[in-house]
N, C-alpha and C. Protein backbone atom coordinates (compact mmCIF):
# COMPACT_ATOMS: atom_id res chain seq x y z
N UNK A 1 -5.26 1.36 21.57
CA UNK A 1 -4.69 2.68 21.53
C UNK A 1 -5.67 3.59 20.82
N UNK A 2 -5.64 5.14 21.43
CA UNK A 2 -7.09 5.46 20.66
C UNK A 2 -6.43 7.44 21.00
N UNK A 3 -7.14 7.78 20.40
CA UNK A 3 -6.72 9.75 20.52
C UNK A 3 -7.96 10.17 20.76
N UNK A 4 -7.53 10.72 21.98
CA UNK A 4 -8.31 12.20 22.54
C UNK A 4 -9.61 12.66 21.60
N UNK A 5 -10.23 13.08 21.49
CA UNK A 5 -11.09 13.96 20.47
C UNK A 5 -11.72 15.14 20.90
N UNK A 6 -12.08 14.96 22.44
CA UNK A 6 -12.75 16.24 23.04
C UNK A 6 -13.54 15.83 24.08
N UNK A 7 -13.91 17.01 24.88
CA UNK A 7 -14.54 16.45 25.89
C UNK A 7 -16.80 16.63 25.46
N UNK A 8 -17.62 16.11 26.37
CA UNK A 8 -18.91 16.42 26.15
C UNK A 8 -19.32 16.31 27.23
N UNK A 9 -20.96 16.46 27.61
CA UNK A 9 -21.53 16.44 29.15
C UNK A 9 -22.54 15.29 28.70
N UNK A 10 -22.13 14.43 29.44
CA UNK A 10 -23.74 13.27 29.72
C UNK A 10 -24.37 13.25 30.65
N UNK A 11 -25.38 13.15 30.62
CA UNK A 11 -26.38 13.13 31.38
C UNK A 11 -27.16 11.99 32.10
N UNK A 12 -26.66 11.78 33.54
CA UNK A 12 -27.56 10.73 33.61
C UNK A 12 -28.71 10.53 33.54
N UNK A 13 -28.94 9.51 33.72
CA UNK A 13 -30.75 9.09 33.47
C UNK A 13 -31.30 8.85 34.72
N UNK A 14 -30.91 7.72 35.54
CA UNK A 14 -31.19 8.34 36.83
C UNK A 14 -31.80 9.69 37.55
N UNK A 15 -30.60 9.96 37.95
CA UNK A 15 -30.22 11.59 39.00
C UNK A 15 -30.44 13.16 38.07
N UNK A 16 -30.25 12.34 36.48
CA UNK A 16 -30.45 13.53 35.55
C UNK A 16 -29.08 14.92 36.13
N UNK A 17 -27.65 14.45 36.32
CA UNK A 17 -27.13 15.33 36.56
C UNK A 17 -26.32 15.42 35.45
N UNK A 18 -25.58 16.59 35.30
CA UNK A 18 -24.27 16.52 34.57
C UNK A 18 -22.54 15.50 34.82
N UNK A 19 -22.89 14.81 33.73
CA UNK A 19 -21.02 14.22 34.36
C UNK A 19 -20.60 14.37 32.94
N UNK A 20 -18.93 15.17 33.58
CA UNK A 20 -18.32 15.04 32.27
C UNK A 20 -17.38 14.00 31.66
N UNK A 21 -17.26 13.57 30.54
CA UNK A 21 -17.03 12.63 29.66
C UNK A 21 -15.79 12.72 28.97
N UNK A 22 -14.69 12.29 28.82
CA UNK A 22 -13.90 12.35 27.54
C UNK A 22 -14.17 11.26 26.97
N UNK A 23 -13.96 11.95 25.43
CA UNK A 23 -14.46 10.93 24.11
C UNK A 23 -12.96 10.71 23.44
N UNK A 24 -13.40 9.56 23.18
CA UNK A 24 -12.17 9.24 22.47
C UNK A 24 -12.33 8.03 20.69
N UNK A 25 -11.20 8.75 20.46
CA UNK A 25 -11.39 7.75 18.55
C UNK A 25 -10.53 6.98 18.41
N UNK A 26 -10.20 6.30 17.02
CA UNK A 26 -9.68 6.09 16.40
C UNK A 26 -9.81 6.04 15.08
N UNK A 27 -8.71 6.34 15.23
CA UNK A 27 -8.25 6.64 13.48
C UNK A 27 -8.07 5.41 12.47
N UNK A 28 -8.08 6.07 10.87
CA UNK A 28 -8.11 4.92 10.12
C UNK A 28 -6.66 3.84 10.10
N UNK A 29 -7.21 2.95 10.02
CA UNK A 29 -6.34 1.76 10.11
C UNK A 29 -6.51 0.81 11.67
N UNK A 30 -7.28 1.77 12.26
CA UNK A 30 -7.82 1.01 13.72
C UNK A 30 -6.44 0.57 14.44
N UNK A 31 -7.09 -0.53 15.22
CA UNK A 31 -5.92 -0.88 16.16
C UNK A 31 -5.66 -2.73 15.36
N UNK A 32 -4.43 -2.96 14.91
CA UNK A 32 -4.25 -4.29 14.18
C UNK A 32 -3.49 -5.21 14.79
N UNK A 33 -3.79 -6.23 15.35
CA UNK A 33 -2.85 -7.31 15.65
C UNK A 33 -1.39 -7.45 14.51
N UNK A 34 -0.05 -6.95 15.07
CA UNK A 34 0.97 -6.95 14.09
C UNK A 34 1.98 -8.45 14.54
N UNK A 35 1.81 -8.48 16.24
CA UNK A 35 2.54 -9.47 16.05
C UNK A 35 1.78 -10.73 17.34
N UNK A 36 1.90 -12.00 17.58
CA UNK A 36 1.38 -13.15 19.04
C UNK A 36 2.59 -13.40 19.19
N UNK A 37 3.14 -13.02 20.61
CA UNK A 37 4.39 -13.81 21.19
C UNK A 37 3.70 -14.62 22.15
N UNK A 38 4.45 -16.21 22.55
CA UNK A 38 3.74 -17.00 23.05
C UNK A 38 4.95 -17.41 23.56
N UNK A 39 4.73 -18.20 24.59
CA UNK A 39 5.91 -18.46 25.79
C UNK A 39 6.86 -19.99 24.61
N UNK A 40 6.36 -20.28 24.29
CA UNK A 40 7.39 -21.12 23.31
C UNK A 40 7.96 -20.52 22.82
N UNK A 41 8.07 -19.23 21.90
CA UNK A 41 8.90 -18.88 20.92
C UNK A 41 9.60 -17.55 21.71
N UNK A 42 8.95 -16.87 22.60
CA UNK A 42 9.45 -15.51 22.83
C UNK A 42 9.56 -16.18 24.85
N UNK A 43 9.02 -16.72 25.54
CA UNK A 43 9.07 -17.00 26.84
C UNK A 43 8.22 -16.34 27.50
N UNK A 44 7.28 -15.57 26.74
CA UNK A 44 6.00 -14.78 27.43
C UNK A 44 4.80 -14.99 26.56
N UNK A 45 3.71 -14.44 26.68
CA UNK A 45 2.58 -14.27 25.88
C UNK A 45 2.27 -12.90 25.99
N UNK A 46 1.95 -12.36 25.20
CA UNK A 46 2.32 -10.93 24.71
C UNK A 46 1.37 -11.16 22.99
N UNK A 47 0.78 -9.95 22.80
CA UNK A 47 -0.09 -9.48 21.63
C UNK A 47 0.78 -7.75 21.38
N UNK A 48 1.14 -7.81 20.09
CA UNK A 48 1.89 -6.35 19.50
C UNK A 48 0.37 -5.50 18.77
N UNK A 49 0.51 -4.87 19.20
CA UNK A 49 -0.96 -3.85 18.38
C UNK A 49 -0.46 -2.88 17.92
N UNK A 50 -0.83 -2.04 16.91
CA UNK A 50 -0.33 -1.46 16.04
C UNK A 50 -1.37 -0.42 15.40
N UNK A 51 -1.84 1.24 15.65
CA UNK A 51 -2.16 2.30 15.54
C UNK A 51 -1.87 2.99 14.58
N UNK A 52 -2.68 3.94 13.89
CA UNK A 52 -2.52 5.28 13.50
C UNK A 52 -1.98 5.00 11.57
N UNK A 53 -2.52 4.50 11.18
CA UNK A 53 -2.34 4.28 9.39
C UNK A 53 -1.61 5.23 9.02
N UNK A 54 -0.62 5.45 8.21
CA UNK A 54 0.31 6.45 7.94
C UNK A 54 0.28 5.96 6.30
N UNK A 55 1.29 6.72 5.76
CA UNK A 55 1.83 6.39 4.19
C UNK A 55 2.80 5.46 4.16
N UNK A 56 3.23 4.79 3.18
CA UNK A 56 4.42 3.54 3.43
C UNK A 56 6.11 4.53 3.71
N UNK A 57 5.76 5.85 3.09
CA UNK A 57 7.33 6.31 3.07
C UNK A 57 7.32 7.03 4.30
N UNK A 58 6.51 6.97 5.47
CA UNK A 58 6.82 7.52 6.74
C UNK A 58 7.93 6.61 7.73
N UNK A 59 7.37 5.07 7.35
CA UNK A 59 7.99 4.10 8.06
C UNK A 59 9.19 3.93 7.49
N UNK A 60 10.65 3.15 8.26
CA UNK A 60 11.30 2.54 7.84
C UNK A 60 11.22 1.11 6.91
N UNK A 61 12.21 0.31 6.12
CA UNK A 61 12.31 -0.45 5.66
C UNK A 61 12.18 -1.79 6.77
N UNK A 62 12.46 -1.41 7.70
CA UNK A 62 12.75 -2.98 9.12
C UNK A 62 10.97 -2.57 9.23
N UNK A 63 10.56 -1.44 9.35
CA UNK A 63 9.33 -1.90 10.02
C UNK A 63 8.08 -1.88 9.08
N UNK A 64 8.34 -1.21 7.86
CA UNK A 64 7.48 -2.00 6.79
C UNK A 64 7.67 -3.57 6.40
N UNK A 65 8.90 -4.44 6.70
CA UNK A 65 8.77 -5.52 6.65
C UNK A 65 8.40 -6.21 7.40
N UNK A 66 8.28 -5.74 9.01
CA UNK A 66 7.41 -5.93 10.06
C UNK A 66 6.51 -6.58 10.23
N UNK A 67 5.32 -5.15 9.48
CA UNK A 67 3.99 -5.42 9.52
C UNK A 67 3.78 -6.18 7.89
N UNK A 68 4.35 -6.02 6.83
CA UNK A 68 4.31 -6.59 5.91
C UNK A 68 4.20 -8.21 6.69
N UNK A 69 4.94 -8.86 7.44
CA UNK A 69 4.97 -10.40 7.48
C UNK A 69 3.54 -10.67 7.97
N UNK A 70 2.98 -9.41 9.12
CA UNK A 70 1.79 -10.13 9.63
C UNK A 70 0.61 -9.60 8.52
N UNK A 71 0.92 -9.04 7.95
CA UNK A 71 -0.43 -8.70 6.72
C UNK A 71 -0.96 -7.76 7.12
N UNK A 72 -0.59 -6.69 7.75
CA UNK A 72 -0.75 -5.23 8.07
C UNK A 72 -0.92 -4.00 7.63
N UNK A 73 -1.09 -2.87 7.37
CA UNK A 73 -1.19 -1.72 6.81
C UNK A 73 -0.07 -1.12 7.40
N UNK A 74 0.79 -0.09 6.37
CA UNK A 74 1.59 0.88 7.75
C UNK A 74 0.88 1.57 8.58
N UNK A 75 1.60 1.03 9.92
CA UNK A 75 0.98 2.00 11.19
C UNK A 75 2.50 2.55 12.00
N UNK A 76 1.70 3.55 12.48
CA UNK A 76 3.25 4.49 12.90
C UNK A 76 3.18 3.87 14.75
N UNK A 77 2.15 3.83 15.04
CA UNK A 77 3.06 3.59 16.45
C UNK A 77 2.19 1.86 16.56
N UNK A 78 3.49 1.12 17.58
CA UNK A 78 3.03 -0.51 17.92
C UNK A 78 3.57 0.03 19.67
N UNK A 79 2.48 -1.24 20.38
CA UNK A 79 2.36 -1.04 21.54
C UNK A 79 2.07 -2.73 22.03
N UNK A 80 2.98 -2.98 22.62
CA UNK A 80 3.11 -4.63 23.16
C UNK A 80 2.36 -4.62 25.00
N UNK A 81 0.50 -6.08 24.72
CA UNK A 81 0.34 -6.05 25.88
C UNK A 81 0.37 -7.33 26.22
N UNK A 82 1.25 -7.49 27.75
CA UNK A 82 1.30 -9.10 28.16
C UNK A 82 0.08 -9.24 28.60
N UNK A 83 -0.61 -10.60 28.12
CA UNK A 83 -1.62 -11.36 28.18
C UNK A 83 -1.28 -13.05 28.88
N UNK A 84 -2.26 -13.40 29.76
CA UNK A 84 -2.68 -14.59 30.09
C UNK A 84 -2.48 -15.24 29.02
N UNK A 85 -3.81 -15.39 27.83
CA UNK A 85 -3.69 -16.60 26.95
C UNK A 85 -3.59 -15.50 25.66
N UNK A 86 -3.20 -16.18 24.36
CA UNK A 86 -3.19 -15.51 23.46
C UNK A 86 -3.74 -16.39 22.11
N UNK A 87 -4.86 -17.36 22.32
CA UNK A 87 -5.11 -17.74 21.59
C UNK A 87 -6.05 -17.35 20.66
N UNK A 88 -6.49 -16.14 21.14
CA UNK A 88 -7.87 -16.27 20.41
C UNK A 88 -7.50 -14.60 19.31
N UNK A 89 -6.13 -14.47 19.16
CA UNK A 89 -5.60 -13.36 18.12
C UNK A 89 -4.55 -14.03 17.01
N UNK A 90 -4.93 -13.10 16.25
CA UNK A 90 -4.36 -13.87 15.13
C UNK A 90 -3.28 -12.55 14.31
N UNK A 91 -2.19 -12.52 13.78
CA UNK A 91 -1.46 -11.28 13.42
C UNK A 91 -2.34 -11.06 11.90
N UNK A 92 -2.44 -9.89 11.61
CA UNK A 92 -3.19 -8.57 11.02
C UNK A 92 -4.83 -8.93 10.91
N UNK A 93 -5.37 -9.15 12.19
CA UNK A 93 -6.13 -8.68 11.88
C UNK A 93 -6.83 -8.04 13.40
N UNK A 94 -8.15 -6.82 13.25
CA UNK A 94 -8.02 -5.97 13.90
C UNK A 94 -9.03 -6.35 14.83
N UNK A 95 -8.55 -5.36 15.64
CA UNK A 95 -9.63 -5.39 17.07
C UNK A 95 -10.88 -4.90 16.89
N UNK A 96 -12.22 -5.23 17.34
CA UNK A 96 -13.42 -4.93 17.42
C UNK A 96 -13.51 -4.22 18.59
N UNK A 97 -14.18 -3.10 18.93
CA UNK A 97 -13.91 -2.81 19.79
C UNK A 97 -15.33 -2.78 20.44
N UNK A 98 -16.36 -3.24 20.14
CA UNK A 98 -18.02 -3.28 20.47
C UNK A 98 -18.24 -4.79 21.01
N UNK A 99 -16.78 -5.67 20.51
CA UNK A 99 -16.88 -6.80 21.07
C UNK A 99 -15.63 -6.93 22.40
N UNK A 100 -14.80 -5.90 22.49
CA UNK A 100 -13.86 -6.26 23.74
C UNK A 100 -14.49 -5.06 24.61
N UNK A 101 -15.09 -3.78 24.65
CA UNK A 101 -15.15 -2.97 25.62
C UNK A 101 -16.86 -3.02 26.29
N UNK A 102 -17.41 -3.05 27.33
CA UNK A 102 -18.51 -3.03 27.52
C UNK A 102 -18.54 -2.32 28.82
N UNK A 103 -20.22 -1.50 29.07
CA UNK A 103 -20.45 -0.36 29.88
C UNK A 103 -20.32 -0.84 30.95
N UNK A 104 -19.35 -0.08 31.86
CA UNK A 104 -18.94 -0.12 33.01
C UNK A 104 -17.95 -0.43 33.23
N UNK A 105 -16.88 -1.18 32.43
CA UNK A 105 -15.40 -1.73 32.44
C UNK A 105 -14.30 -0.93 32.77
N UNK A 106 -13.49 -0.84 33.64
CA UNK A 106 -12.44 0.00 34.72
C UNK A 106 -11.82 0.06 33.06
N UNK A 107 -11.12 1.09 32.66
CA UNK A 107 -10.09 1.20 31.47
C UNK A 107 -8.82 2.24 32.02
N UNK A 108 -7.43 1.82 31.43
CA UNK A 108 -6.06 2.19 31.66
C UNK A 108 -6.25 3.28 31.06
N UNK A 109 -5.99 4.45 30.99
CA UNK A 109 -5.14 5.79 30.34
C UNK A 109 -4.43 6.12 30.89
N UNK A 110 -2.98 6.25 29.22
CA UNK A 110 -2.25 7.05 30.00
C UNK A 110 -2.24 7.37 28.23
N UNK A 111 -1.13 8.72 28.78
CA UNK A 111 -0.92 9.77 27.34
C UNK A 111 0.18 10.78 27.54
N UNK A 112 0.47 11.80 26.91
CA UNK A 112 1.35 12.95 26.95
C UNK A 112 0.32 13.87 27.05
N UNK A 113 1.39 14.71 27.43
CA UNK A 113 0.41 16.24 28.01
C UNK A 113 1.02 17.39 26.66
N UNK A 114 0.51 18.15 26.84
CA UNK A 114 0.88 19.61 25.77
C UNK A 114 2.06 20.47 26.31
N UNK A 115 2.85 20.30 25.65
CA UNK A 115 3.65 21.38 26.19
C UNK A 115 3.35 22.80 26.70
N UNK A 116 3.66 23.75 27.42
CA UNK A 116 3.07 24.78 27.62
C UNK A 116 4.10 25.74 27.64
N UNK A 117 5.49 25.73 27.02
CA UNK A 117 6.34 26.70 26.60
C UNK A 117 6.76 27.42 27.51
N UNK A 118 7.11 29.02 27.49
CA UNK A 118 7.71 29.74 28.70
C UNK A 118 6.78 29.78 29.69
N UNK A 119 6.34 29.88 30.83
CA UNK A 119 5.41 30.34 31.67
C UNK A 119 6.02 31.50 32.50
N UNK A 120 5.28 32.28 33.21
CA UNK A 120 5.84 33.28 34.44
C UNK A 120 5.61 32.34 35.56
N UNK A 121 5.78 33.19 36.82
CA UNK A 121 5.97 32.97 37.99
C UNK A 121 5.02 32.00 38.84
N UNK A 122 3.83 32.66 38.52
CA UNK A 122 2.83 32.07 39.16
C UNK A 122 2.42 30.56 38.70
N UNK A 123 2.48 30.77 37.34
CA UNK A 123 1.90 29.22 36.73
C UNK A 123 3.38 28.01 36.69
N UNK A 124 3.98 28.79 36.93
CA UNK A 124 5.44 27.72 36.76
C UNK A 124 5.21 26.72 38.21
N UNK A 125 5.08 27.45 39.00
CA UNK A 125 4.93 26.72 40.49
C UNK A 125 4.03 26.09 40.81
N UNK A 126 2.69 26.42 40.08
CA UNK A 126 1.69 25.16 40.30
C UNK A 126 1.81 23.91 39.41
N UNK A 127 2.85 23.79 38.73
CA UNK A 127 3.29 22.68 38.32
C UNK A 127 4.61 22.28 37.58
N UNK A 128 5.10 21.54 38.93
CA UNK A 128 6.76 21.18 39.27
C UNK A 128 6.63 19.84 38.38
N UNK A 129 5.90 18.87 38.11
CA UNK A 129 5.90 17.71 37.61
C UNK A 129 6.53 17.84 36.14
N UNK A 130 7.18 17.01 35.81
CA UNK A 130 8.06 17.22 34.45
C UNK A 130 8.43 18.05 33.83
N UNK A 131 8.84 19.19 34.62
CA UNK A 131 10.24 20.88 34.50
C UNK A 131 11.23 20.05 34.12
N UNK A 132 12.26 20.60 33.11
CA UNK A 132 13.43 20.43 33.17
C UNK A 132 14.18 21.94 32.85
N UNK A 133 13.34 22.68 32.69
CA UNK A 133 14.01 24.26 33.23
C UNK A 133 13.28 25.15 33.64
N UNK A 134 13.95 26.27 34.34
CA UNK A 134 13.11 26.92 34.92
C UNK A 134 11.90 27.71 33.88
N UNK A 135 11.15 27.63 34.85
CA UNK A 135 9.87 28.24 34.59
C UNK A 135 9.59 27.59 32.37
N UNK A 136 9.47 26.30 32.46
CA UNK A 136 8.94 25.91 31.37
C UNK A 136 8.43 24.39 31.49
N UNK A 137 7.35 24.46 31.92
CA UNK A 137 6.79 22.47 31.97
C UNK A 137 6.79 21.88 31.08
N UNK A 138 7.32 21.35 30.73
CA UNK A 138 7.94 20.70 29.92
C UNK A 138 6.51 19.09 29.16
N UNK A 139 6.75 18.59 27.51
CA UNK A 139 5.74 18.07 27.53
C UNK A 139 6.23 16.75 28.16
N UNK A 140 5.12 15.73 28.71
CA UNK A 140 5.33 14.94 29.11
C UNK A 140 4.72 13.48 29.54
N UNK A 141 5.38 12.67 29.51
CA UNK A 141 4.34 11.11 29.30
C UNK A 141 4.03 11.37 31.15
N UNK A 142 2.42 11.02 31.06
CA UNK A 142 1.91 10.93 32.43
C UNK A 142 1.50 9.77 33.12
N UNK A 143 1.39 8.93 34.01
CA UNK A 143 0.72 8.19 34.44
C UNK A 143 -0.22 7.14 34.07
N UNK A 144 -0.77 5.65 34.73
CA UNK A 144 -2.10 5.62 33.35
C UNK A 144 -2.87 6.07 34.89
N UNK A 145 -3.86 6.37 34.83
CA UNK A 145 -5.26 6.27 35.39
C UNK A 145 -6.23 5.67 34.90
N UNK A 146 -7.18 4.66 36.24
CA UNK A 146 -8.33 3.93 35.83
C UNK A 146 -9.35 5.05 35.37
N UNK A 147 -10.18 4.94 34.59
CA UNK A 147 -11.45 5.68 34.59
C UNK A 147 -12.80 4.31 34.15
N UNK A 148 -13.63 4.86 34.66
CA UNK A 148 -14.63 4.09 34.18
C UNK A 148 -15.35 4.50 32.86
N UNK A 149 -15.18 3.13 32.21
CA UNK A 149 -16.07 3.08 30.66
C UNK A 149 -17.52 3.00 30.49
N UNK A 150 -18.05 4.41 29.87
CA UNK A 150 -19.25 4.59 29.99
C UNK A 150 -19.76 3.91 28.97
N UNK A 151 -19.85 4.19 27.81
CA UNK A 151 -20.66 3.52 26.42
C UNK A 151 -20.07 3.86 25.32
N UNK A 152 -20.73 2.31 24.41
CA UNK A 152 -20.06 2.50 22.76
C UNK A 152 -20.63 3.41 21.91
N UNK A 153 -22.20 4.01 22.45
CA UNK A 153 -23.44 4.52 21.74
C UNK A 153 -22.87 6.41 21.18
N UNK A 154 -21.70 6.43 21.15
CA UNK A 154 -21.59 7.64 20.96
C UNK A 154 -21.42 7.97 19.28
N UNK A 155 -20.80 6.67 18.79
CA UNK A 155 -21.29 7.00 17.27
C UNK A 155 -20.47 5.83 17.20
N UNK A 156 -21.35 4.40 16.27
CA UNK A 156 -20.91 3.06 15.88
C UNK A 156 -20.00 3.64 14.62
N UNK A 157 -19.89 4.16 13.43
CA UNK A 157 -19.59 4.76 12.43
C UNK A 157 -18.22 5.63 12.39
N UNK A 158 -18.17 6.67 13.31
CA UNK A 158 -17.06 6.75 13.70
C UNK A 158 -15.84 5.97 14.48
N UNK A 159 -16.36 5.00 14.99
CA UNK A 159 -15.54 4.42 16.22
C UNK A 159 -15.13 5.38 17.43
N UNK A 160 -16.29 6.08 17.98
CA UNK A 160 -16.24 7.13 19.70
C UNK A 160 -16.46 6.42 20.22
N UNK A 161 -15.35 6.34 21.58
CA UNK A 161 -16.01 6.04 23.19
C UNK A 161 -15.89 6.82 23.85
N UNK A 162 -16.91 6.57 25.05
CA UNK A 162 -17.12 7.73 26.00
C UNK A 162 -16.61 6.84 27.17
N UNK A 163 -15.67 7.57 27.67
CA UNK A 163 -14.76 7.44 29.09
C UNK A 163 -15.40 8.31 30.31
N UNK A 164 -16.09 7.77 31.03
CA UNK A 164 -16.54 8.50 32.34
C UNK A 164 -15.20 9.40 33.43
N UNK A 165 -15.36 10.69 32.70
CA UNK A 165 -13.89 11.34 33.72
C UNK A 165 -13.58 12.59 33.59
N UNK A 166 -12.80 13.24 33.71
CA UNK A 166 -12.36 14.61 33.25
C UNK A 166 -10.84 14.55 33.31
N UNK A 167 -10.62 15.57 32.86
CA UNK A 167 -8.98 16.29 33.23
C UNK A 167 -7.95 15.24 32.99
N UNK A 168 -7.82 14.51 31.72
CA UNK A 168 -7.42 13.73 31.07
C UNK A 168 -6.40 14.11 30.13
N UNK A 169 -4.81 14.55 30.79
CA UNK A 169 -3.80 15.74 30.20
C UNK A 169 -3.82 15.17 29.02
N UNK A 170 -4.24 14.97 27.68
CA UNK A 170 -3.70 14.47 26.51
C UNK A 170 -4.15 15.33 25.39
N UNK A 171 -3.20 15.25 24.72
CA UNK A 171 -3.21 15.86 23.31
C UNK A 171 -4.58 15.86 22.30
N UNK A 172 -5.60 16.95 22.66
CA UNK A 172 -6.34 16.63 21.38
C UNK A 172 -6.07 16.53 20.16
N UNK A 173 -6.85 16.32 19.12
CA UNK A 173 -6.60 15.79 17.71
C UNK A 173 -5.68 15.14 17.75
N UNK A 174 -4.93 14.20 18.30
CA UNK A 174 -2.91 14.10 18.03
C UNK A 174 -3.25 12.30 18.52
N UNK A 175 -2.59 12.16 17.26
CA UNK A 175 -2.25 10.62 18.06
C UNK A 175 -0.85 10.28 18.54
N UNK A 176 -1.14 10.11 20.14
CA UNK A 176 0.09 10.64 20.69
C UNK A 176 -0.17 8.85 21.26
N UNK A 177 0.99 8.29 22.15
CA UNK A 177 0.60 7.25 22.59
C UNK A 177 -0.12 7.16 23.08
N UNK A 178 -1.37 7.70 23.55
CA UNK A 178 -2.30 7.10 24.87
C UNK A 178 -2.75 5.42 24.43
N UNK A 179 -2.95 5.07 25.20
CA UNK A 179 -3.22 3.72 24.95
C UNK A 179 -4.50 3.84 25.89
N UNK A 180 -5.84 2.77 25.82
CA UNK A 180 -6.85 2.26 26.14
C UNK A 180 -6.20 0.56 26.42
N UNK A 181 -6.53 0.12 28.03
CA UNK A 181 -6.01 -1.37 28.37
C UNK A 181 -7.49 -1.12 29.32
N UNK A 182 -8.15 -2.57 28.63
CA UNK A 182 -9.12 -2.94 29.60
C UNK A 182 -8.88 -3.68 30.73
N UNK A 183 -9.03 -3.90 31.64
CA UNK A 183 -8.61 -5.09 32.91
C UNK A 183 -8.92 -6.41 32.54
N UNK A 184 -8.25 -7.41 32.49
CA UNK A 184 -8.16 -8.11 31.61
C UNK A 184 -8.39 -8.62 30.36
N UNK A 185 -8.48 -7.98 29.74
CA UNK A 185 -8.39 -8.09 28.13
C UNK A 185 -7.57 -7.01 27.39
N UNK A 186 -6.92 -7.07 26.14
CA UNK A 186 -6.58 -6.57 25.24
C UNK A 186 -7.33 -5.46 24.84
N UNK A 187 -6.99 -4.12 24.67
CA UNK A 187 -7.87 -3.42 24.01
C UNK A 187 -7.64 -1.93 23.25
């Protein structure tokens, strides 16, 4: 799971053209293994990941004891992905992400869009997708779309990746759910 940050232009090396890029972060506390469900105990295999470091008095008491069992930090949002095997995760501790994502790998997005409040006439009608009154589009969870994963090289220090794509409705600065799912792997 990772937030928006902004968009940039890369350049290939090749063709030397412009393609545009969304970059994307994460924030402190990274992404943490909180819980391994495994077909013995739960009837699936499933990894719980867990985003966005908060203060302890944001969370409830059920879900500070939560992440308390797996040895966790508070994180405000968890996001459960079914997996093939789940042996090779362990609960609290975190994902690398220079060791699960590599250049060229198809990646999942999906996210919420920005609300855009009253609109008039014209802009209301070019987009009917998640109205629930007139003339106001309403905000809304979208789709995932594949995009292709360009590179980790955008800053090791920060934790940036660069997503080969554009027009990627999500919330800058905001850690909203978007989630990052590599094709087969966790991520």
């Amino acid at each position: 799971m990772a937030t928006k940050v902004g968009m940039m232009t890369y350049f290939d090396p090749e063709t030397g053209k412009p393609v545009p890029v969304t970059v994307v972060g994460f924030r402190e506390g990274g992404n943490v293994v909180t819980q391994v469900k495994t077909v013995a105990t739960d009837g699936y295999d499933a990894v719980q990941v867990g985003y966005h470091g908060v203060r302890e008095d944001k969370l409830t008491r059920p879900e500070l004891g939560h992440l308390g069992k797996a040895g966790a930090p508070p994180l405000r949002h968890l996001q459960e992905f079914r997996l093939t095997a789940v042996d090779a995760f362990e609960p609290g501790e975190p994902l690398d992400f220079a060791e699960l994502f590599k250049e060229g790998d198809l990646v999942d997005v999906s996210g919420n869009s920005i609300g855009k409040g009253f609109q008039g006439t014209v802009i209301s009608h070019l987009h009917l997708h998640c109205r629930q009154l007139k003339n106001h589009p309403q905000f809304c969870n979208h789709p995932i779309v594949s995009f292709h994963f360009l590179e980790n090289e955008v800053s090791d220090i920060e934790m940036l990746l660069a997503i080969l794509g554009f027009a990627m409705p999500f919330m800058p600065m905001l850690a909203s759910r978007s989630q990052l799912v590599c094709h087969g792997n966790v991520c």
